[in-house]
N, C-alpha and C. Protein backbone atom coordinates (compact mmCIF):
# COMPACT_ATOMS: atom_id res chain seq x y z
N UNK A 1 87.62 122.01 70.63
CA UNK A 1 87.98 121.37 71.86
C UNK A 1 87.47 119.93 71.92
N UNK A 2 86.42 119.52 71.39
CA UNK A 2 85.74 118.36 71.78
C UNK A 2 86.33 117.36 70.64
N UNK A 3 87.12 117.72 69.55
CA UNK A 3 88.25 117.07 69.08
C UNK A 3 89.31 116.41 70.20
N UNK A 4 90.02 117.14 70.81
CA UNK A 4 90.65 116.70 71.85
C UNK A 4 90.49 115.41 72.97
N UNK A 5 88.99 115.73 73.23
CA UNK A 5 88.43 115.57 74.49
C UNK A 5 88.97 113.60 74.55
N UNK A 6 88.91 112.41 73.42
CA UNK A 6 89.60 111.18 73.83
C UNK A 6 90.93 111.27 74.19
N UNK A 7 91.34 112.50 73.61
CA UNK A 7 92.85 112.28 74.12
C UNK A 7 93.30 113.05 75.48
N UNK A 8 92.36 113.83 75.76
CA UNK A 8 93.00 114.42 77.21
C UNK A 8 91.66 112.82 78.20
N UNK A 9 90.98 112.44 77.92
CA UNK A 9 90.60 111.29 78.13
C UNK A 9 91.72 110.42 78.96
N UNK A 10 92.00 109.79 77.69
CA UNK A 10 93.60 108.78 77.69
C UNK A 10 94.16 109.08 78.57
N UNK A 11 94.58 110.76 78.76
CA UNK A 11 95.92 111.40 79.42
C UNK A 11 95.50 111.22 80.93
N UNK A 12 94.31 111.79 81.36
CA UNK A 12 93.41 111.60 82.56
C UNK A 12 93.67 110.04 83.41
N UNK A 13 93.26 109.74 82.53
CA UNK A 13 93.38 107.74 82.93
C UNK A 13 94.85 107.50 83.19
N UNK A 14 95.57 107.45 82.78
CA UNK A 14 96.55 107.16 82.66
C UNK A 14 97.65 107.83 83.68
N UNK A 15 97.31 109.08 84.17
CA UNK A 15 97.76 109.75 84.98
C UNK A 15 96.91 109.39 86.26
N UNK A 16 96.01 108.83 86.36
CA UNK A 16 95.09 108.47 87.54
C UNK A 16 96.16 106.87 88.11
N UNK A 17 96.55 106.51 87.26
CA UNK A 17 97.10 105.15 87.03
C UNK A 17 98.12 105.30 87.97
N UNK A 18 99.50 106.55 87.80
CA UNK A 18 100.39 106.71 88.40
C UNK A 18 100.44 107.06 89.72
N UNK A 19 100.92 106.02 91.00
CA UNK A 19 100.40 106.44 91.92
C UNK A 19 102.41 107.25 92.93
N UNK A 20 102.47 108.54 92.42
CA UNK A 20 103.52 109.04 92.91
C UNK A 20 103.42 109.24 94.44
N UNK A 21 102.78 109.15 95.11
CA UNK A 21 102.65 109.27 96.80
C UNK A 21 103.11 108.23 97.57
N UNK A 22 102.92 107.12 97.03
CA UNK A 22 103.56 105.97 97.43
C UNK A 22 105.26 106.30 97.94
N UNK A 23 106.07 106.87 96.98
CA UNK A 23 107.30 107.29 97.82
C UNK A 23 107.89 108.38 98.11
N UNK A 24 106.92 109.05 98.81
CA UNK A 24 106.60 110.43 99.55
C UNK A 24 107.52 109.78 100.89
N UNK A 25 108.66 110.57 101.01
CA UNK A 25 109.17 110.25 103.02
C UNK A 25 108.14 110.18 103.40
N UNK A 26 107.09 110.56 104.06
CA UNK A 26 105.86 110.31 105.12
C UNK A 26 104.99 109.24 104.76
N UNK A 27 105.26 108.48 103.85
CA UNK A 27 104.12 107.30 103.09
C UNK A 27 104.24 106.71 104.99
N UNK A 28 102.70 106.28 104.61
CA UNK A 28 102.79 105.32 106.08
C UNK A 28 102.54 105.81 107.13
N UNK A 29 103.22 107.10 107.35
CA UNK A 29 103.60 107.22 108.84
C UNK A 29 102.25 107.86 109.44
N UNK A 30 102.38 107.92 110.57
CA UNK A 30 101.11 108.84 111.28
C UNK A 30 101.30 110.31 111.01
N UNK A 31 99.75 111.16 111.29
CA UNK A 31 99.68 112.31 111.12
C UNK A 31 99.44 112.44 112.74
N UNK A 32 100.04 113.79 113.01
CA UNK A 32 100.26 114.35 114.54
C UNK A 32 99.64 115.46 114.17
N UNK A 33 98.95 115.74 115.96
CA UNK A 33 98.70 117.10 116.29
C UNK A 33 99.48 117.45 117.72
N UNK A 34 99.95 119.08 117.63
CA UNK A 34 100.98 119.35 118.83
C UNK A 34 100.19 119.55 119.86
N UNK A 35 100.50 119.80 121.32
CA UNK A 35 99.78 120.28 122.28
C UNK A 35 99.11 121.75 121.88
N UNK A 36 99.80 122.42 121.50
CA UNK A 36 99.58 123.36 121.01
C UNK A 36 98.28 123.93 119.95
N UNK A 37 98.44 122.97 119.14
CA UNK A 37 97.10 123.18 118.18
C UNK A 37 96.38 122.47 118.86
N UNK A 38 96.71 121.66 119.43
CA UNK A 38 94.89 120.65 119.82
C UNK A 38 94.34 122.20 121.12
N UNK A 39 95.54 122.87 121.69
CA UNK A 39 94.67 124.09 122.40
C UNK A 39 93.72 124.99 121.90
N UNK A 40 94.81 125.18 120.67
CA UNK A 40 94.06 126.33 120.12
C UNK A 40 92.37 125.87 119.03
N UNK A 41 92.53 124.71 118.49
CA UNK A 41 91.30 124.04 117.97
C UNK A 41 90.59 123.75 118.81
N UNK A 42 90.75 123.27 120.37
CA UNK A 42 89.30 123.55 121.45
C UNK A 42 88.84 124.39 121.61
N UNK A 43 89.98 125.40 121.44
CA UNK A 43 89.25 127.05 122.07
C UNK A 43 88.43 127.28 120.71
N UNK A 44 88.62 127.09 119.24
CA UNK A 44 87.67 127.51 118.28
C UNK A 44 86.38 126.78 118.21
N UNK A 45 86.86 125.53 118.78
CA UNK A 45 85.74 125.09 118.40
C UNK A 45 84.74 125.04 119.28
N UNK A 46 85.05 125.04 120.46
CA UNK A 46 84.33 125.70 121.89
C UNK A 46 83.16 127.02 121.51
N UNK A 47 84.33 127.93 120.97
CA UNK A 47 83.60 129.42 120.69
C UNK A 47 82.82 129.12 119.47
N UNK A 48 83.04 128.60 118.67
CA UNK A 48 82.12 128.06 117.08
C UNK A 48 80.66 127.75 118.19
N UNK A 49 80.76 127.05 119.47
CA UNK A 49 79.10 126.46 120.00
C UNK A 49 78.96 124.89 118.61
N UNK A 50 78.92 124.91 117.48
CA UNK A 50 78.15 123.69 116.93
C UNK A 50 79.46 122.24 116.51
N UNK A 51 78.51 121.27 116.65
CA UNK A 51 79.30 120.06 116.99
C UNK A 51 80.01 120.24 115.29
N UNK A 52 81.53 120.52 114.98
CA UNK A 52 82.29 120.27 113.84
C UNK A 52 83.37 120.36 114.55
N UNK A 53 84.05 119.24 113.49
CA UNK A 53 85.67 119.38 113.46
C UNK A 53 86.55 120.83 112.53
N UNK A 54 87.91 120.57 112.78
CA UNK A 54 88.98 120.74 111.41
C UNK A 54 89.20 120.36 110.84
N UNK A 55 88.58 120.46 109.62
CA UNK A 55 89.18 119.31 108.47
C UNK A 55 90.15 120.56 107.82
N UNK A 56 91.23 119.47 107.96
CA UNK A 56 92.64 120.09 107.01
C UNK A 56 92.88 119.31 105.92
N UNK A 57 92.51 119.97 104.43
CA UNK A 57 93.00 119.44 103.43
C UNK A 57 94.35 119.74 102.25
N UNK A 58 94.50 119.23 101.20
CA UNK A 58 95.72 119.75 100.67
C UNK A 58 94.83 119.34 99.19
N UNK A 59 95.42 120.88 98.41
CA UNK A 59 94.50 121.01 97.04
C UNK A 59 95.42 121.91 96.56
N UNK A 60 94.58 121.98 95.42
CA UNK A 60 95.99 122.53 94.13
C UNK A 60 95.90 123.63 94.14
N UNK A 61 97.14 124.55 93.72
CA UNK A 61 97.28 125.70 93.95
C UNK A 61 98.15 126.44 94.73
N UNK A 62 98.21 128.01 94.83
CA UNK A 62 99.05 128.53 95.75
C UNK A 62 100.30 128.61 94.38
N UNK A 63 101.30 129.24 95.28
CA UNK A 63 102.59 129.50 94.94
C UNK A 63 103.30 128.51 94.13
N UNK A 64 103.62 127.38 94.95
CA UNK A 64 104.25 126.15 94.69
C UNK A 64 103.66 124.63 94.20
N UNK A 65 102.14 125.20 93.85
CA UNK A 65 101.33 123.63 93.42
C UNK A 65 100.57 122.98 94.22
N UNK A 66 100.98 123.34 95.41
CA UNK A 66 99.80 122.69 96.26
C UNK A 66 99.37 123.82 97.67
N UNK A 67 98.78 123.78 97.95
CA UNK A 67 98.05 124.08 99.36
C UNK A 67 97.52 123.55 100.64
N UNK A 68 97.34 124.23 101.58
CA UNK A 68 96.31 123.77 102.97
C UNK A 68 95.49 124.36 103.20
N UNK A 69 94.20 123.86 103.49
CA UNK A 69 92.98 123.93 103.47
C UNK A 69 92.61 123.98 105.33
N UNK A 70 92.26 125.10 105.66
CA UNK A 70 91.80 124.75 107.03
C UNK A 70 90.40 125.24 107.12
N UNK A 71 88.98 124.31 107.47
CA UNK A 71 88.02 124.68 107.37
C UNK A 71 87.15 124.26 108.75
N UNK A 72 86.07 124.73 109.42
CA UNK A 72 85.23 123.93 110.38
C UNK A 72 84.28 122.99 109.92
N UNK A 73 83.84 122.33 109.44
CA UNK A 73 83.16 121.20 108.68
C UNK A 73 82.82 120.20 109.71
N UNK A 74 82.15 118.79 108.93
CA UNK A 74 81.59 117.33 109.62
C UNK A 74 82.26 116.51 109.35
N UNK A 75 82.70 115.49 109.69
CA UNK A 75 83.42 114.49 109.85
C UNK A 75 82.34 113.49 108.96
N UNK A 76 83.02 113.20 107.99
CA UNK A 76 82.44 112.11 106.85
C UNK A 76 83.14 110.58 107.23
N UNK A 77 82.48 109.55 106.48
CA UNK A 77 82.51 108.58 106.44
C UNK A 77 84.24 107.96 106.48
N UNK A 78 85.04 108.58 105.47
CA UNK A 78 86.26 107.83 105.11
C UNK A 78 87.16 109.16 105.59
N UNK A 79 86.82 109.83 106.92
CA UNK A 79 87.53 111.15 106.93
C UNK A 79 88.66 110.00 108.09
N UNK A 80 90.10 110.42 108.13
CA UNK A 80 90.96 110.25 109.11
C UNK A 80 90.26 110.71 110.39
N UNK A 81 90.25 110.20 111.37
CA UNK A 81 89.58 111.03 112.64
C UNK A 81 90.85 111.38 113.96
N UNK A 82 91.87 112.29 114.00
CA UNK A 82 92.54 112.74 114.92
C UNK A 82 91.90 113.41 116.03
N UNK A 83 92.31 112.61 117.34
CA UNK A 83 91.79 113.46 118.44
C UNK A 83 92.88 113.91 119.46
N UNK A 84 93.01 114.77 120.22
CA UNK A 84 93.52 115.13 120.86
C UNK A 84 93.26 116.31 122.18
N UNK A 85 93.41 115.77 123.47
CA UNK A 85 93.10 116.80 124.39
C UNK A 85 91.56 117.93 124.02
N UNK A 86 90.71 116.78 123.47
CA UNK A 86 89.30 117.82 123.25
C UNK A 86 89.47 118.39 122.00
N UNK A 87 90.25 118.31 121.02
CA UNK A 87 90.47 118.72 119.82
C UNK A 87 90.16 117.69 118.94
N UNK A 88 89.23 117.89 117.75
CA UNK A 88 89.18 116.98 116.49
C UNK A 88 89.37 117.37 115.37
N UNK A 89 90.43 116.92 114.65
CA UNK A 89 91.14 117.00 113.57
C UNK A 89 90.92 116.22 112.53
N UNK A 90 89.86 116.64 111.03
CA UNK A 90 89.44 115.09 110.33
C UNK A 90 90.38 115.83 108.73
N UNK A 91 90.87 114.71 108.41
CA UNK A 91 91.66 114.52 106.85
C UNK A 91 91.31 113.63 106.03
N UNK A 92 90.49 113.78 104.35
CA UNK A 92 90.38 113.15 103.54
C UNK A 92 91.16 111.93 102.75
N UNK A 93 91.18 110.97 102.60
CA UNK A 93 91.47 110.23 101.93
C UNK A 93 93.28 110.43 101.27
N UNK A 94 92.66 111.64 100.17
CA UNK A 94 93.43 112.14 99.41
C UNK A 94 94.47 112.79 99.74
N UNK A 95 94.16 113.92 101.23
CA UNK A 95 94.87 114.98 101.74
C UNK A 95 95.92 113.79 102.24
N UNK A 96 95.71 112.99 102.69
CA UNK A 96 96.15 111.82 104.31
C UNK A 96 97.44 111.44 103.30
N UNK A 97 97.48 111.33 101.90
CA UNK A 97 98.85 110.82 101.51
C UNK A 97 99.52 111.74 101.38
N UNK A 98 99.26 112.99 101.15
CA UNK A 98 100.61 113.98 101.49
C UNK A 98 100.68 114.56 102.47
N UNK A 99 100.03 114.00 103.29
CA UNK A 99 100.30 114.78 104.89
C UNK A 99 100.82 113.46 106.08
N UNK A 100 101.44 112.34 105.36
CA UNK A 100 102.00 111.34 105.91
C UNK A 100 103.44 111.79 106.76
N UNK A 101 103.43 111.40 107.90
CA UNK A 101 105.24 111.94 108.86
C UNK A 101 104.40 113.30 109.30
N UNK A 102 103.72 114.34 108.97
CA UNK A 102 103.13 115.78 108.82
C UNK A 102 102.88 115.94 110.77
N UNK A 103 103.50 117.08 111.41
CA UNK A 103 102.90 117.15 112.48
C UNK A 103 101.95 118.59 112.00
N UNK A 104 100.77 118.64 113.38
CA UNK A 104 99.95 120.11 112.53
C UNK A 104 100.29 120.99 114.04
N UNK A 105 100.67 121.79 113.69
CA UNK A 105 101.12 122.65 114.85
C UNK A 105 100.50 124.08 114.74
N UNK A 106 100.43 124.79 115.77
CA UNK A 106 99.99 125.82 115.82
C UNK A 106 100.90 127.01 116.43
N UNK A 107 101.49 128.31 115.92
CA UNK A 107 102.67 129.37 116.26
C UNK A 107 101.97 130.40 116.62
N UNK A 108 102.22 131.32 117.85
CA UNK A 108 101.46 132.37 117.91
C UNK A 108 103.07 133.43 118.23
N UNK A 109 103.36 134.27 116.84
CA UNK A 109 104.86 135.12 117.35
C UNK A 109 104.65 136.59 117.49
N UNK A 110 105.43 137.26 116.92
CA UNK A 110 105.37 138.64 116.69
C UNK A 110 104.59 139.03 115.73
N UNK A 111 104.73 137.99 114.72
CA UNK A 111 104.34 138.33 113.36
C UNK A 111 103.17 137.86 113.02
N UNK A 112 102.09 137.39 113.73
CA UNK A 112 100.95 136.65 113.99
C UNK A 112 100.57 135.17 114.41
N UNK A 113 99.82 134.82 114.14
CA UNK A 113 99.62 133.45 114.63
C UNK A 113 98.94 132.92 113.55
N UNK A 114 99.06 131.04 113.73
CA UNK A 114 98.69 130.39 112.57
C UNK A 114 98.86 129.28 112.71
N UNK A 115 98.09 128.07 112.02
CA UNK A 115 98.29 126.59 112.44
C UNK A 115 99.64 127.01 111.01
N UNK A 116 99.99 125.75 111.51
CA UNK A 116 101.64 125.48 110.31
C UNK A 116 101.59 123.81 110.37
N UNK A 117 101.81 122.88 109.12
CA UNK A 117 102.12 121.98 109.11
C UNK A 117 103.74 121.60 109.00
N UNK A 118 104.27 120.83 110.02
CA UNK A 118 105.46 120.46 109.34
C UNK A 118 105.64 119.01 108.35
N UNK A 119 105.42 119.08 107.05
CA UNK A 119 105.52 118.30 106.43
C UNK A 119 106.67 117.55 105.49
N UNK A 120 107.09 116.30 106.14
CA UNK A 120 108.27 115.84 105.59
C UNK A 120 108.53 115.54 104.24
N UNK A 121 107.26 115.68 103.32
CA UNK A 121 107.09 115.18 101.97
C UNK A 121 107.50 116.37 101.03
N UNK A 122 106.87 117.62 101.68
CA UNK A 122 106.93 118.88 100.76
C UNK A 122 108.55 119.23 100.55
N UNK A 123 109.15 119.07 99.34
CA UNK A 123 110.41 119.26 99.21
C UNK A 123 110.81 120.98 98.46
N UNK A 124 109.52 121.89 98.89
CA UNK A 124 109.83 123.27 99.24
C UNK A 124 108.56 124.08 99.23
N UNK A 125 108.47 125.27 99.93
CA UNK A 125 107.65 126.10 100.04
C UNK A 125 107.95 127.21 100.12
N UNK A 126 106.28 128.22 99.81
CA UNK A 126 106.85 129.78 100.11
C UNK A 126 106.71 130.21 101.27
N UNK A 127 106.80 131.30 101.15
CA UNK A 127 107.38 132.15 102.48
C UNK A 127 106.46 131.97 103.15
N UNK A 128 105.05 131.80 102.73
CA UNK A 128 104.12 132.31 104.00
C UNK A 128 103.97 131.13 104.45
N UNK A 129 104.46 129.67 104.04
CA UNK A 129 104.31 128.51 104.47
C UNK A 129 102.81 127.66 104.36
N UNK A 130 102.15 128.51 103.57
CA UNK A 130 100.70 127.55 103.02
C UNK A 130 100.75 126.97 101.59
N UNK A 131 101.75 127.15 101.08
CA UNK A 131 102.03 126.33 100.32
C UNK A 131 102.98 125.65 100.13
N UNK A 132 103.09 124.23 99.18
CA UNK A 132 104.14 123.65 99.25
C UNK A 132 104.32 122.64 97.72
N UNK A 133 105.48 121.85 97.92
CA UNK A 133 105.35 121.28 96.44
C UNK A 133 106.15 119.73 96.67
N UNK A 134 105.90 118.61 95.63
CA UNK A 134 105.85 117.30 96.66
C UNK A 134 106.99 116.64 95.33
């Protein structure tokens, strides 16, 4: 393996280089939260008692290559800071370019309940809608 290792090197760099998000439909645009989720993220975070946000991220994996990340965490330095109606919503750097146009909504149906992003970039997902592919 450590034969390899300059050339997956090279490959690393070079792929760091390519910046494909740039013409993602949502490049640019704002990230939204609905009335809806900013309800349901007061009420958690109310009942949580300690001062954290939602940080929603997007990481590899899942079905289709990518994922969403919903966690209670601290609001860092270079985090996006969304507020809404007593709700705080923080997004990384990284997450913030594929969650560009993205509203974060929250569904409560027959079939359970769940935050859902609608994201204009993801050009398909599976069924359960936590994953997606760009």
């Amino acid at each position: 393996m450590r034969a390899f290792a300059p050339a997956i090197a090279v490959i690393q760099h070079r792929m760091s280089d390519f910046d494909f998000t740039s013409d993602l439909p949502g490049a640019g645009q704002p990230i939204t939260v609905s009335e809806r989720a900013a309800k349901e993220i007061s009420r958690i975070l109310t009942q949580e008692g300690a001062v954290k946000v939602l940080r929603i991220a997007v990481e590899g994996g899942g079905c289709s290559g990518f994922q969403y990340s919903f966690n209670l965490d601290e609001s860092r330095s270079d985090d996006l800071v969304l507020e809404r109606d007593g709700a705080t919503v923080v997004i990384d750097p990284l997450s913030q370019q594929y969650l560009g146009g993205s509203e974060i909504d929250f569904v409560d149906d027959l079939i359970g309940s769940s935050f859902q992003i609608k994201n204009p970039n993801a050009t398909a997902q599976c069924g359960c809608g936590t994953s997606f592919s760009v």
